[in-house]
Protein backbone atom coordinates (compact mmCIF):
# COMPACT_ATOMS: atom_id res chain seq x y z
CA UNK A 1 43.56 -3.52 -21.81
CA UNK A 2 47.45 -3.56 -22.65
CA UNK A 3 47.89 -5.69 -19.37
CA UNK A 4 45.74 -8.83 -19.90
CA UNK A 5 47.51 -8.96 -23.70
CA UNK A 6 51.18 -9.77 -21.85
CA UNK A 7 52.80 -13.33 -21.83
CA UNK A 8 52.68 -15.30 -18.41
CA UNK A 9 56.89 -14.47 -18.32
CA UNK A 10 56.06 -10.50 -18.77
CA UNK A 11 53.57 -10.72 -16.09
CA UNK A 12 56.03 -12.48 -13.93
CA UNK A 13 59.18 -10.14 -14.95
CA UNK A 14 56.63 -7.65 -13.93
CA UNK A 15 55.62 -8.84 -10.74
CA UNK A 16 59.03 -9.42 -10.24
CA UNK A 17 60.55 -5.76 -10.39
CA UNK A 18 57.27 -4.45 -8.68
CA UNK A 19 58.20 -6.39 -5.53
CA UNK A 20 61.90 -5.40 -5.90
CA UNK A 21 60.70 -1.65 -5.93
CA UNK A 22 58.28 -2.12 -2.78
CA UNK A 23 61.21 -3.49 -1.13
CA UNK A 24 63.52 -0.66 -2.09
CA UNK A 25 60.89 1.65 -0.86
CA UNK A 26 60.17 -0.06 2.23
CA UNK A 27 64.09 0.04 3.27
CA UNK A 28 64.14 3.84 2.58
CA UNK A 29 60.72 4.66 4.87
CA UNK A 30 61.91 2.59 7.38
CA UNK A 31 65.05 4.60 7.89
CA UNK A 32 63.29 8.04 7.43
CA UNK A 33 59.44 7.58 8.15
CA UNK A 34 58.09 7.40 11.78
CA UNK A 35 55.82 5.12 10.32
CA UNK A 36 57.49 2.00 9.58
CA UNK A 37 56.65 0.13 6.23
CA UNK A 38 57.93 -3.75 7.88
CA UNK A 39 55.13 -5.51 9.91
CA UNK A 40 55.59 -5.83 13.14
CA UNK A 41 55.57 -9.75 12.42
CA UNK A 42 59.01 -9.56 10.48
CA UNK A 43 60.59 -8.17 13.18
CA UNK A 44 59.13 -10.88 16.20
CA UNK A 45 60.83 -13.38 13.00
CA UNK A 46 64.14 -11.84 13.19
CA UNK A 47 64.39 -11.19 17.03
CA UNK A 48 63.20 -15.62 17.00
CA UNK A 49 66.05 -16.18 14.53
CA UNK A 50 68.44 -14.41 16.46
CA UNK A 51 67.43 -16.62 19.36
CA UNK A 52 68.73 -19.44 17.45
CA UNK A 53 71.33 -18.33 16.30
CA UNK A 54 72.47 -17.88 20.02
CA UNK A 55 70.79 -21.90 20.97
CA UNK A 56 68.33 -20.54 22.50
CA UNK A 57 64.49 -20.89 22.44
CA UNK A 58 62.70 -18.55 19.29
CA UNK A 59 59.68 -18.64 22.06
CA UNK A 60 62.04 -16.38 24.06
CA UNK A 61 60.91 -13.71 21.70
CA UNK A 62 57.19 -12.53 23.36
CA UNK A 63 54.26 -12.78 20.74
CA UNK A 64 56.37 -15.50 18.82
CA UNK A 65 53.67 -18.55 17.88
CA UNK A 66 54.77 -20.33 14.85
CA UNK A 67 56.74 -23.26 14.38
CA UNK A 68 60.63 -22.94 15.00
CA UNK A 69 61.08 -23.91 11.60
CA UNK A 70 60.76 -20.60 10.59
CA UNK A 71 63.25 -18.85 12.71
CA UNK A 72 65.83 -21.66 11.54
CA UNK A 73 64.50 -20.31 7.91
CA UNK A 74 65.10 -16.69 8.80
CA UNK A 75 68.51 -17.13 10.78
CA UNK A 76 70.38 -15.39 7.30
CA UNK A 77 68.47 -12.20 8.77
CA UNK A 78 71.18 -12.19 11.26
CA UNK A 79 74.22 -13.51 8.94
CA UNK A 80 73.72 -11.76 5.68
CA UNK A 81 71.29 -9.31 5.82
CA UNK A 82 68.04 -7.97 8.12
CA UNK A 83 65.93 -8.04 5.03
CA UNK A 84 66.57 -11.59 3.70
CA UNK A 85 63.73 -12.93 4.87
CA UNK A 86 61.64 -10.86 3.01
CA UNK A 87 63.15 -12.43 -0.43
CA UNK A 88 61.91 -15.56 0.32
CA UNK A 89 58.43 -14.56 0.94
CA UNK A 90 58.88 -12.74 -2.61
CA UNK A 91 59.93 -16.13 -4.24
CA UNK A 92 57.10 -17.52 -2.64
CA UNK A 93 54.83 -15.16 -4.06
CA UNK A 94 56.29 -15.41 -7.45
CA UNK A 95 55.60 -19.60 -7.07
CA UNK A 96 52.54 -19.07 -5.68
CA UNK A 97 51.93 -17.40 -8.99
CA UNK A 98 54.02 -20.04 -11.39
CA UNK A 99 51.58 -22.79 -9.74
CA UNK A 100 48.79 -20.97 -10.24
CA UNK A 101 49.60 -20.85 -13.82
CA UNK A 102 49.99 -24.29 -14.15
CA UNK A 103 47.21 -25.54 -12.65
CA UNK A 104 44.33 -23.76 -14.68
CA UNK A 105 46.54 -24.68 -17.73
CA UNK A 106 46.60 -28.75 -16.66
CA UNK A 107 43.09 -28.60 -16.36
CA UNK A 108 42.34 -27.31 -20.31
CA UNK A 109 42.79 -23.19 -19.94
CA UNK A 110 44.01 -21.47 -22.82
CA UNK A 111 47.50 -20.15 -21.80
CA UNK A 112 46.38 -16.25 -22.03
CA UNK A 113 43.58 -16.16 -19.94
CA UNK A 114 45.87 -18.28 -17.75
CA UNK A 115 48.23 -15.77 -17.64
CA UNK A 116 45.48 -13.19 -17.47
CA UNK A 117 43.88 -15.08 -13.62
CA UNK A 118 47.60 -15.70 -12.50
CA UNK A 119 48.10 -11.85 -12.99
CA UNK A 120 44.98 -11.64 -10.17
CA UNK A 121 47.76 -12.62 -7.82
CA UNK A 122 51.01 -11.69 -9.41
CA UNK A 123 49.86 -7.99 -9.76
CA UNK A 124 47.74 -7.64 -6.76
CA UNK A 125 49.31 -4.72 -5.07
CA UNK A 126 47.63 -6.11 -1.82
CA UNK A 127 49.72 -8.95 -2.13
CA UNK A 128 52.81 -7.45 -3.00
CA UNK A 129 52.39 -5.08 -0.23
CA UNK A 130 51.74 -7.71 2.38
CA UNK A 131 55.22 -10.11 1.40
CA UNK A 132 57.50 -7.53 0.84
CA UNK A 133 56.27 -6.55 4.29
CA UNK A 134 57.68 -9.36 5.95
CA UNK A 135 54.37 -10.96 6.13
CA UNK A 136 55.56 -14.82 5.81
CA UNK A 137 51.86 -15.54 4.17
CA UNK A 138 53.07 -16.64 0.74
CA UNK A 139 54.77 -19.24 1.92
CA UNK A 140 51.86 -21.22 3.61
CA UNK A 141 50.47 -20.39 0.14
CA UNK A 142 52.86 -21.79 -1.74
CA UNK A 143 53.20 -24.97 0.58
CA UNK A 144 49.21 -25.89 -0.25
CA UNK A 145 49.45 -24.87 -4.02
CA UNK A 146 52.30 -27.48 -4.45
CA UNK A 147 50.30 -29.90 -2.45
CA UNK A 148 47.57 -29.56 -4.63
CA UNK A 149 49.58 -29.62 -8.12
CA UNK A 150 51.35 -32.85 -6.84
CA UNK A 151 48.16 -34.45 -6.07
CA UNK A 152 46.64 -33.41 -9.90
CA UNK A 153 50.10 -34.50 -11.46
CA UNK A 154 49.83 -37.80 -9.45
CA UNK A 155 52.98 -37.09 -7.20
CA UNK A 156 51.13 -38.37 -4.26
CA UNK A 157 53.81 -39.34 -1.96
CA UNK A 158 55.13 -36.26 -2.47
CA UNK A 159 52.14 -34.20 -2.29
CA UNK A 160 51.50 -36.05 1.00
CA UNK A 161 54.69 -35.37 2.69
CA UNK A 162 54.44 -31.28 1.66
CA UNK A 163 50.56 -31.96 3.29
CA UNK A 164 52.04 -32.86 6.58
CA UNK A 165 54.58 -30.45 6.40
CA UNK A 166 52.13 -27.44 5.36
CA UNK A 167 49.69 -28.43 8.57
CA UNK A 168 52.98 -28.43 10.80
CA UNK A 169 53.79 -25.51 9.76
CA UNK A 170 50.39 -23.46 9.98
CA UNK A 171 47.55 -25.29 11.72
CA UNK A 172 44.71 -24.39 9.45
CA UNK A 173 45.35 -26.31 6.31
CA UNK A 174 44.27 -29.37 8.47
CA UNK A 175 40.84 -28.42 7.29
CA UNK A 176 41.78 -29.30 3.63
CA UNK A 177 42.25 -32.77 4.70
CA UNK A 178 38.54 -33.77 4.35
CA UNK A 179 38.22 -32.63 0.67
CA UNK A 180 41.27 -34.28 -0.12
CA UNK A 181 40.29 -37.85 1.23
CA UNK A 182 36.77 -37.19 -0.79
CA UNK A 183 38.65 -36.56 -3.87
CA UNK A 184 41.38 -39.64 -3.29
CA UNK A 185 39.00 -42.49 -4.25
CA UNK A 186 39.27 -45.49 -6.11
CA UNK A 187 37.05 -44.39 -9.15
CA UNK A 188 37.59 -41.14 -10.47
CA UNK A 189 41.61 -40.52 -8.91
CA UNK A 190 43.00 -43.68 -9.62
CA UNK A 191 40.83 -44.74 -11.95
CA UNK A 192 40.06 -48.26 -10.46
CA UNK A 193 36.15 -50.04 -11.13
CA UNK A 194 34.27 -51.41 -8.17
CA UNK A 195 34.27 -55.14 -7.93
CA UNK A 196 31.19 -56.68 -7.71
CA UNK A 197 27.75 -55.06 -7.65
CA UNK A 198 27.02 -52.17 -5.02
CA UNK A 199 24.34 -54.48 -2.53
CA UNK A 200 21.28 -52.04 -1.97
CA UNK A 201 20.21 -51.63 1.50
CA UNK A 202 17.86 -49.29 3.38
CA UNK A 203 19.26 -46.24 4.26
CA UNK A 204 17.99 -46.15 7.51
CA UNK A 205 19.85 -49.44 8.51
CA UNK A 206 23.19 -50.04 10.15
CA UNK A 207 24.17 -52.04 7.06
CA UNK A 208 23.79 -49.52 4.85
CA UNK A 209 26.05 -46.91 6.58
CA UNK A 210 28.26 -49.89 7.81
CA UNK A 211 28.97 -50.45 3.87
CA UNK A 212 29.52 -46.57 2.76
CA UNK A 213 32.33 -46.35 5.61
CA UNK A 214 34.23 -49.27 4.33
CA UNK A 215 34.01 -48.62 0.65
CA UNK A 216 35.61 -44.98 1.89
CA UNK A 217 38.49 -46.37 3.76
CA UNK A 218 40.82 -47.76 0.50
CA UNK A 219 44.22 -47.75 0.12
CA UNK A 220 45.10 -44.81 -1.24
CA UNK A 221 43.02 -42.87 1.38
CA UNK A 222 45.34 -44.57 3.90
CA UNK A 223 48.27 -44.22 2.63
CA UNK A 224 47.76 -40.53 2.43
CA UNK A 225 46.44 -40.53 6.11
CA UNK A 226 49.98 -42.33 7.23
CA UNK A 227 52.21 -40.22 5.06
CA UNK A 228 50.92 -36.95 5.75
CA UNK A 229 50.49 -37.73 9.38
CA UNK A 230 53.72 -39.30 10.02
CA UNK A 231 55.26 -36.48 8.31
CA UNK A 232 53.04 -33.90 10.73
CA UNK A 233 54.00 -36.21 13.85
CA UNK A 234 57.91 -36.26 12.99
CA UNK A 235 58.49 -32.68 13.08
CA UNK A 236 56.23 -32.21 15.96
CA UNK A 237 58.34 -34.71 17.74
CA UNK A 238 61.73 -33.07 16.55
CA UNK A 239 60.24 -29.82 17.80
CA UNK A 240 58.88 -31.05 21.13
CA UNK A 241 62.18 -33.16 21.87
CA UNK A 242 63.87 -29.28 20.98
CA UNK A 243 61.82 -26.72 22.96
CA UNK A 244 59.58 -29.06 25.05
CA UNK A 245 55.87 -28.41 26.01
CA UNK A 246 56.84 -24.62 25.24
CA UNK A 247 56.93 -25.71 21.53
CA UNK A 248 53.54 -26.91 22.03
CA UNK A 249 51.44 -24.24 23.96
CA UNK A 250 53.07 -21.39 22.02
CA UNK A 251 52.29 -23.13 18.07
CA UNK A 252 49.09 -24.67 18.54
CA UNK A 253 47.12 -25.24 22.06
CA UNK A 254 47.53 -20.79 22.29
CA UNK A 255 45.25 -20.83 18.43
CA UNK A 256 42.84 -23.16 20.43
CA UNK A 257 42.17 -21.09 23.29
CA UNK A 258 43.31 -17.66 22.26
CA UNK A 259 41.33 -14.69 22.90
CA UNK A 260 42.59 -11.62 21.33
CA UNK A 261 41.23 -8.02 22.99
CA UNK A 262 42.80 -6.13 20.20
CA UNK A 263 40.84 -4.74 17.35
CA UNK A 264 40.14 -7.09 14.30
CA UNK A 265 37.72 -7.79 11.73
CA UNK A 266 36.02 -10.61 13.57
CA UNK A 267 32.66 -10.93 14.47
CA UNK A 268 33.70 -11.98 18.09
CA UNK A 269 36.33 -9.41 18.80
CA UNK A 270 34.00 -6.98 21.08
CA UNK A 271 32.49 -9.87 23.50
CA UNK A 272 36.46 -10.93 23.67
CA UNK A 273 37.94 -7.69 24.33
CA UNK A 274 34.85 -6.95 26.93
CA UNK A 275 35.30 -9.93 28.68
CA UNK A 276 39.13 -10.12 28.63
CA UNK A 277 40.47 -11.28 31.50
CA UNK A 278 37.59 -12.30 33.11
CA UNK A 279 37.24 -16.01 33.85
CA UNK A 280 34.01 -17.16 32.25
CA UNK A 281 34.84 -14.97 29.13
CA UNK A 282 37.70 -18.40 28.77
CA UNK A 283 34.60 -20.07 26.75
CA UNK A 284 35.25 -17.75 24.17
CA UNK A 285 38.14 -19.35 23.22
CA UNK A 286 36.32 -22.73 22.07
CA UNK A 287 32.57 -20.94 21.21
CA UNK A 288 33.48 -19.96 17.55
CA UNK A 289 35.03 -23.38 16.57
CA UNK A 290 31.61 -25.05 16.44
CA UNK A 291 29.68 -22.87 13.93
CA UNK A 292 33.43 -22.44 11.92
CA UNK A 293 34.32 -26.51 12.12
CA UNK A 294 30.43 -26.84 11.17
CA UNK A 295 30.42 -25.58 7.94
CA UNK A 296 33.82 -26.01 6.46
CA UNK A 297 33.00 -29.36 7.18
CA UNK A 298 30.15 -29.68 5.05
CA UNK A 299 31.90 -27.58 2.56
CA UNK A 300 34.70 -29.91 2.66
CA UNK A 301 32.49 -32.92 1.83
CA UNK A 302 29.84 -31.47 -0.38
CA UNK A 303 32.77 -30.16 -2.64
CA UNK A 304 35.63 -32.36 -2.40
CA UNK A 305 35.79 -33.64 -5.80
CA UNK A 306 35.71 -29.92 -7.00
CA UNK A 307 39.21 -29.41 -5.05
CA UNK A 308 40.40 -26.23 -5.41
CA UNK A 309 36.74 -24.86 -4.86
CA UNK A 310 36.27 -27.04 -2.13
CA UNK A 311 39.37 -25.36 -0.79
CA UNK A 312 38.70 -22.22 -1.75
CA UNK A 313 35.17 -22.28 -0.06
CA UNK A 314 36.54 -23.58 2.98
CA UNK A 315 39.37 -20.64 3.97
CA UNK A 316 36.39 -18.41 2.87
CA UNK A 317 34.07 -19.64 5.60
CA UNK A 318 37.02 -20.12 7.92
CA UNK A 319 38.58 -16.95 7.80
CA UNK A 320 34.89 -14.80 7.42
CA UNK A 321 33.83 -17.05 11.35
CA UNK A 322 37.27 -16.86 13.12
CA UNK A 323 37.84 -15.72 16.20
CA UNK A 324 40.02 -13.29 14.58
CA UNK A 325 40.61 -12.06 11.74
CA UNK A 326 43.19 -9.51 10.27
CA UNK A 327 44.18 -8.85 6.56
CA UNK A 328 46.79 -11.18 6.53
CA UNK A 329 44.47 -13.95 6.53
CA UNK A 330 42.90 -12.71 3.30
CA UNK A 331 46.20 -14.22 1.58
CA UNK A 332 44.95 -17.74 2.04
CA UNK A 333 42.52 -17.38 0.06
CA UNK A 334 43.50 -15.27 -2.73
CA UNK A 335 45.79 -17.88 -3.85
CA UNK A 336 42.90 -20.10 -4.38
CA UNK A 337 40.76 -17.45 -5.69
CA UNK A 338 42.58 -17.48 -10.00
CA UNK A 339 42.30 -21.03 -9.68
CA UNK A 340 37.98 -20.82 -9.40
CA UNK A 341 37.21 -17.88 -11.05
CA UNK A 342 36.76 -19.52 -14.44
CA UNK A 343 33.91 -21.90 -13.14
CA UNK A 344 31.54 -19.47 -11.98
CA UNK A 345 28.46 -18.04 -13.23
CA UNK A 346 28.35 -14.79 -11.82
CA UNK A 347 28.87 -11.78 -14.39
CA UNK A 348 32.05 -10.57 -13.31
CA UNK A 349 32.02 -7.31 -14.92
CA UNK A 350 29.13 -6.32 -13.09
CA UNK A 351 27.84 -8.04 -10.00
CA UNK A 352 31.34 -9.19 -9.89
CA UNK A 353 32.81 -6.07 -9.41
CA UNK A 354 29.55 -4.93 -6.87
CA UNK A 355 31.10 -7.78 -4.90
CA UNK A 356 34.53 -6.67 -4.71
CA UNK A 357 33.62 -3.25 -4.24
CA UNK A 358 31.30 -4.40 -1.48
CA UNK A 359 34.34 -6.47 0.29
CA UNK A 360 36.76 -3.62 -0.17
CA UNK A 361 34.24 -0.83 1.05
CA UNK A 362 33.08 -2.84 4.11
CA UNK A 363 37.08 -2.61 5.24
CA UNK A 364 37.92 0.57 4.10
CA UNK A 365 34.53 1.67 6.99
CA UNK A 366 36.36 -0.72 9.34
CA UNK A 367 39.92 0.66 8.68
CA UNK A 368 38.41 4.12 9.50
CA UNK A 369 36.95 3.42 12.93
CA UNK A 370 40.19 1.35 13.44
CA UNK A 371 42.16 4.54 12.49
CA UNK A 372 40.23 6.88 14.71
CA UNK A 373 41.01 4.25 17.84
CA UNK A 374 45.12 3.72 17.00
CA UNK A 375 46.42 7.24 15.94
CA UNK A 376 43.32 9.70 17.39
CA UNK A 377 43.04 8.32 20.47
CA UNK A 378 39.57 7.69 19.99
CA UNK A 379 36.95 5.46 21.83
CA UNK A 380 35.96 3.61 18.80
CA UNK A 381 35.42 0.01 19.87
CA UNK A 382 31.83 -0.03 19.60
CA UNK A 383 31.92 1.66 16.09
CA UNK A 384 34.57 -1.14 15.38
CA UNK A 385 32.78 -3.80 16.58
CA UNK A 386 29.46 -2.64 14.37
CA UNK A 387 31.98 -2.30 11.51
CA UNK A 388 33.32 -5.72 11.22
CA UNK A 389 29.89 -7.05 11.73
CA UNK A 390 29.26 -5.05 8.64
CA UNK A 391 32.21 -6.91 7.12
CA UNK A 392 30.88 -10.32 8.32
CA UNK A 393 27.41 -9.70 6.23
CA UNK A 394 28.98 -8.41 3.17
CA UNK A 395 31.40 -11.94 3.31
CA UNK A 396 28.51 -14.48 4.33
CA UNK A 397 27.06 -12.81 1.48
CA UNK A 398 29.66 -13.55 -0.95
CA UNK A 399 29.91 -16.63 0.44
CA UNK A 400 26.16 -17.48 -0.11
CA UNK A 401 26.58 -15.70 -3.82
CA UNK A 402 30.03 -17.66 -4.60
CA UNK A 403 28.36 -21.24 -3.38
CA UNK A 404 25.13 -20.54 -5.45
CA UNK A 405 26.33 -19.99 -8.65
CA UNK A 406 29.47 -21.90 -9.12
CA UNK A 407 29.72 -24.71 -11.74
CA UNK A 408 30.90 -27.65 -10.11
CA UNK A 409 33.24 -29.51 -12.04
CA UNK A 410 35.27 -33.22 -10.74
CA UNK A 411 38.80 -32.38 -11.16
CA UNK A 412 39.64 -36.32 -11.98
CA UNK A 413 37.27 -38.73 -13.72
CA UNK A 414 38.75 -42.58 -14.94
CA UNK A 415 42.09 -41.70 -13.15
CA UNK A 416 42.56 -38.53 -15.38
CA UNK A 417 42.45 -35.06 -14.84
CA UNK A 418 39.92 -33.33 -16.30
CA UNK A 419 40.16 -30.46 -18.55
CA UNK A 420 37.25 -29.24 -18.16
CA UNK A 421 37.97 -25.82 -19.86
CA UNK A 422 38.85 -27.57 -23.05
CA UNK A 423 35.41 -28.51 -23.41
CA UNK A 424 33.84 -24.90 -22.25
CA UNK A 425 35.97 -24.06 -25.47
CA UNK A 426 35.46 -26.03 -27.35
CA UNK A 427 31.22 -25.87 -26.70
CA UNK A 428 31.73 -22.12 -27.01
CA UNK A 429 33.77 -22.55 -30.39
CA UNK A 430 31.11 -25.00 -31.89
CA UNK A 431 28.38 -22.62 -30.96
CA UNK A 432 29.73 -20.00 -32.67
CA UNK A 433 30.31 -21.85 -35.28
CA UNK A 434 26.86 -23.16 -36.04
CA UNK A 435 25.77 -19.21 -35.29
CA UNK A 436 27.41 -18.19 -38.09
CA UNK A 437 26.53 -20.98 -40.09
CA UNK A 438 22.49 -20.38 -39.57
CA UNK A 439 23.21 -16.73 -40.44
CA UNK A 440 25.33 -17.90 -43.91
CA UNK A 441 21.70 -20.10 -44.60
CA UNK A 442 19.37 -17.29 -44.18
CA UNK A 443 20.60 -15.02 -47.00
């Protein structure tokens, strides 16, 4: 295919005016269509912004649960133009793209098929639908890819402060933090040898245990704990010294203990909207954290020196068991997604593609039922509900298949980063090599 053949800075040119043309479009439908192409979301942004502008709260603005940092960000909506915001979320797509790029090159891609994953995201017209919707998405995106190239490039006070930010800005990168103290160690990050011999004791005694724990706290892992932390603390403390305990029910303690009745893909969204309002159905609000914090947890730990994977896996699990779940959050992971695709096993062209179609059929039966509820007037809920449990088999399932047959691979070894495709190349180019050479014997 033409496509896969074009430079990295074709694909992004490309990506580039394909955005630019979405937006155009969306400007014109918005001012003749009764259907509106800009998420609702933009528009709780800009009403937030405008709340600033006038020093007043952005939590004046109903529905509006993110950090103030991103009204101040979108406050040229109301001097320059309604649509600015939606720029930025394009230049965040367009790094989110540039870093991904990077990355699978740093760690021994050939530039092409570099180019070719990075166009997974660049190209995706899901993608470029959902940014140049308004949807601020990319940005999270982009916070965590930097985070993640810092911490491969060895910019770690940097990558630590843009960690602190990130979880201050969104909540759920917090859950990243557990891979990314298992890959800080001594050994393989920095590259450091134990002192001493490793004293062998039972594993069923307190010794034992009481050693692992304080060979794991080291002085890098601390330093990243106190940077990132201070940085998340700071701005929490700006923001709560701004808009007071508002700041803080509205951005986080309403994720903790939100119940949402309104139709999503989650597996909990029926018992939710049944039992809205009612008092015991409150328990809802803290249920699904303990199967969700369960396994991203062991995720986190079993794959933390395979980073990106082990971040990858986790938003995977985290979105597929949240208490709810709308296409939005599909974004955080399909940033990661270019960045594992080379390590796994699983025939792409065929099962692959069964996958996909799987993921993509299971919501196009959801988005049907949905349809038949929003613009019908149909009582679908039930029909809803049975179609995003649907969706939550087909995803454990991926989940299962994605976990099963990927090649896990350290990202740093000696205080190096490891190219680890170089060598898949360079095993592949040898073997084809000594191929042809048996064949050149046998005549």
């Amino acid at each position: 295919m033409v496509l896969w053949k074009l430079t990295f800075v074709k694909i992004c040119i490309l990506a580039i005016i394909f955005r630019l043309i979405l937006l155009i479009y969306g400007e014109w439908q918005d001012k003749h269509m009764q259907v509106k192409y800009t998420d609702i979301d933009y528009k709780v942004f800009t009403d937030a912004a405008r709340f600033v502008t006038l020093g007043e709260s952005p939590y004046k603005r109903a529905t509006y649960r993110y950090t103030p940092l991103l009204a101040f960000l979108l406050t040229p909506n109301i001097y320059i133009h309604v649509s600015f915001g939606k720029f930025i979320f394009v230049l965040a797509d367009i790094i989110v793209g540039i870093l991904i790029y990077k990355v699978l090159c740093l760690r021994g891609l050939e530039s092409q098929k570099a180019a070719k994953h990075s166009a997974l995201w660049l190209l995706n017209p899901i993608v470029a639908s959902i940014s140049t919707r308004g949807n601020a998405e990319s940005l999270i995106g982009a916070m965590i890819l930097l985070t993640l190239y810092w911490v491969l490039v060895k910019k770690f006070i940097l990558a630590s402060i843009l960690y602190g930010f990130s979880v201050h800005f969104k909540i759920y990168p917090i859950i990243y933090s557990l891979p990314l103290l298992i890959l800080l160690d001594e050994e393989d990050y920095r590259g450091l040898r134990r002192k001493g011999k490793e004293k062998e004791y039972d594993k069923n005694s307190w010794r034992y245990w009481h050693d692992k724990i304080m060979r794991f706290i080291t002085p890098t892992r601390i330093k990243f704990t106190l940077i990132s932390g201070g940085t998340f603390f700071v701005l929490n403390g700006i923001m709560y010294y701004l808009y007071q305990q508002e700041f803080v029910n509205e951005t986080f303690l309403y994720h903790v203990t939100r119940k949402d009745p309104r139709h999503n893909f989650s597996l909990w969204f029926y018992y939710i909207y049944l039992t809205f309002g009612i008092s015991r159905g409150s328990i809802m609000g803290l249920i699904p954290f303990i199967p969700q914090i369960g396994i991203i947890s062991v995720l986190g730990i079993v794959f933390g020196k395979d980073i990106f994977f082990a971040c990858f896996i986790q938003t995977f699990a985290f979105v597929t068991y949240n208490k709810v779940c709308t296409s939005q959050y599909f974004m955080w992971y399909i940033c990661l997604f270019p960045l594992i695709i080379q390590s796994t096993k699983i025939n792409l062209k065929y099962k692959g593609f069964f996958m996909l179609s799987a993921w993509a059929g299971s919501q196009a039966f959801w988005l049907y039922q949905a349809y038949q509820a929003e613009f019908l007037g149909e009582n679908t809920f039930l029909r809803i509900w049975m179609a995003g449990v649907t969706f939550f088999i087909v995803n454990v399932w991926i989940l299962t298949e994605l976990i099963k047959n990927h090649n896990y691979k350290k990202c740093f070894e000696l205080g190096t980063v490891r190219r680890v495709w170089d060598v898949l190349n360079n095993v592949e180019e040898s073997s084809f090599k000594s191929n042809n050479l048996g064949n050149f014997h046998s005549y």
